[in-house]
C-alpha atoms as a PDB file:
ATOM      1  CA  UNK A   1      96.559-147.878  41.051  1.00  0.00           C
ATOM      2  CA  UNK A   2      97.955-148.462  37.824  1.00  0.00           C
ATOM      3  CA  UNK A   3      99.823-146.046  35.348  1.00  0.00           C
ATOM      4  CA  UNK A   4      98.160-144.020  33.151  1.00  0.00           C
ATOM      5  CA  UNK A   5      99.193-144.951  29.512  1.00  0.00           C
ATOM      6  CA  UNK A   6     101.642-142.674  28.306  1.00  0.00           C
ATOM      7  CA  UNK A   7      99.821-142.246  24.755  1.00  0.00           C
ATOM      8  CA  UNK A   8      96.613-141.873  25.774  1.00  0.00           C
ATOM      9  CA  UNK A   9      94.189-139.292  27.947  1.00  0.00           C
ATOM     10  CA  UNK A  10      90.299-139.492  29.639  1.00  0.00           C
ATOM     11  CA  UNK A  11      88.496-136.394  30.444  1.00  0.00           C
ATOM     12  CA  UNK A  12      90.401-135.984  33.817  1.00  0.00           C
ATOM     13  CA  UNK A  13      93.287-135.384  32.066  1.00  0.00           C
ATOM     14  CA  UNK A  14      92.033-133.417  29.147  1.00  0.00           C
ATOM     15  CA  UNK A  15      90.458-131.187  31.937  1.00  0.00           C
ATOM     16  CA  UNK A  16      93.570-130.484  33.692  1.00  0.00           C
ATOM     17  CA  UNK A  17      95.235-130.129  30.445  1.00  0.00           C
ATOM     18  CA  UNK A  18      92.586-127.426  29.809  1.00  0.00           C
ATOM     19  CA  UNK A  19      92.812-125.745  32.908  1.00  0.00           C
ATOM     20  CA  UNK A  20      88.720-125.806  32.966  1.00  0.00           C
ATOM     21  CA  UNK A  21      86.217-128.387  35.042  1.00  0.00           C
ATOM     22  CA  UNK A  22      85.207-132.206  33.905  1.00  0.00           C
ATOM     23  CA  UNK A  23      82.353-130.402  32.954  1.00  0.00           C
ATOM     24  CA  UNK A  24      83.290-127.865  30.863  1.00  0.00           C
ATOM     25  CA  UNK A  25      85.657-130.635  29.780  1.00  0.00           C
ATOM     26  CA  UNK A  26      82.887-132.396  28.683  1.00  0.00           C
ATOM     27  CA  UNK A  27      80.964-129.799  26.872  1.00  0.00           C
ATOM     28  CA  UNK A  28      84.797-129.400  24.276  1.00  0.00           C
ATOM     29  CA  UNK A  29      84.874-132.490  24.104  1.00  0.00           C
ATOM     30  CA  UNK A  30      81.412-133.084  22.619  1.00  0.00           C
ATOM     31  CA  UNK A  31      82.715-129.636  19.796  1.00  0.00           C
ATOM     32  CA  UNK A  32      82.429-131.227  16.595  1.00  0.00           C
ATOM     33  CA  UNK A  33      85.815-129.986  16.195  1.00  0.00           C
ATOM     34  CA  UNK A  34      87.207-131.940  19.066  1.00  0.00           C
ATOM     35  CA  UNK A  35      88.741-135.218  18.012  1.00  0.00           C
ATOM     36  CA  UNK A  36      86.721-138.523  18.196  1.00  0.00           C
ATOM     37  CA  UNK A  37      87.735-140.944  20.998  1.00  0.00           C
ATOM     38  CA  UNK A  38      90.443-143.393  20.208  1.00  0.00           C
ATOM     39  CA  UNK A  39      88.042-146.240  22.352  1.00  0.00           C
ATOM     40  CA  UNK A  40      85.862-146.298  24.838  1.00  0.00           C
ATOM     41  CA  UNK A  41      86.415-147.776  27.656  1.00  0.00           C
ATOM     42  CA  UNK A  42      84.590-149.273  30.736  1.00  0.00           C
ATOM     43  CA  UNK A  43      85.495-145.600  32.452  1.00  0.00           C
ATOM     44  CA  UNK A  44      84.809-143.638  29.677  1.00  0.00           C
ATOM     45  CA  UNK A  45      86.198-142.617  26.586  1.00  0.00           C
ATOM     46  CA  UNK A  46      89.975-142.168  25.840  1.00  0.00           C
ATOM     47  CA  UNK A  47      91.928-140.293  23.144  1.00  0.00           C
ATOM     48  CA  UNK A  48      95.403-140.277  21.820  1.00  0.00           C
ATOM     49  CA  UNK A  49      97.200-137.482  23.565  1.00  0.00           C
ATOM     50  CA  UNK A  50      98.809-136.622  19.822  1.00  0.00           C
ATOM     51  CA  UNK A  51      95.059-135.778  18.629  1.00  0.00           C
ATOM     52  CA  UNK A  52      94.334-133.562  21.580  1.00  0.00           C
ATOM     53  CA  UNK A  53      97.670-131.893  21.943  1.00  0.00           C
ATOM     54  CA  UNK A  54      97.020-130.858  17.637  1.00  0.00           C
ATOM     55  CA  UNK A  55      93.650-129.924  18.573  1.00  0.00           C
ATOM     56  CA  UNK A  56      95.233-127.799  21.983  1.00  0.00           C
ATOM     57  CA  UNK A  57      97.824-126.045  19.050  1.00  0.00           C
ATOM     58  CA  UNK A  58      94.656-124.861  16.844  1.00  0.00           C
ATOM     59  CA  UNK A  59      92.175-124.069  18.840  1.00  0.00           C
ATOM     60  CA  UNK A  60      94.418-122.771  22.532  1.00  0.00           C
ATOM     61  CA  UNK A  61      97.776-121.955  21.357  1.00  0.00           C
ATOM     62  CA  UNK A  62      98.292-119.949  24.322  1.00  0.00           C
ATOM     63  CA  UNK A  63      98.381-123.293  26.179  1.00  0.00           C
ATOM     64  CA  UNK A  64     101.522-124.041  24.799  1.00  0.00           C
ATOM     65  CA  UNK A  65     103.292-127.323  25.531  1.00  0.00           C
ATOM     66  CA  UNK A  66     101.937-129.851  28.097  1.00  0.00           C
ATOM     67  CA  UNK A  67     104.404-129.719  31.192  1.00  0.00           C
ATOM     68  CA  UNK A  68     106.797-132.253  31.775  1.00  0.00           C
ATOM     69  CA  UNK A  69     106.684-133.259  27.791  1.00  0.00           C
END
């Protein structure tokens, strides 16, 4: 299994990142106030960790840092 890029997270990540499901994942994601996708890919969509760590400041401060950053 290949690396996942270091710049860039699916909804997997920006679930665990969340602490919530895919699907409730899903339903932030589609917030008009969540950042568009950087590309879409044949998984899914992807989006620059940078935009959804500014968003994770904003909107769940008490979220803090992502672990291991």
């Amino acid at each position: 299994m290949p690396a996942r890029p270091k710049h860039l997270y699916g909804r997997g990540e920006i679930a665990r990142r969340l602490g919530v499901s895919r699907q409730r994942a899903g339903d932030i994601i589609d917030r008009p106030d969540f950042p568009a996708p950087y590309d879409v890919l044949g998984m899914g969509a992807v989006w620059r960790i940078a935009d959804v760590e500014r968003w994770i400041a904003n909107h769940r401060p008490h979220l803090g840092e992502p672990e291991g950053e």
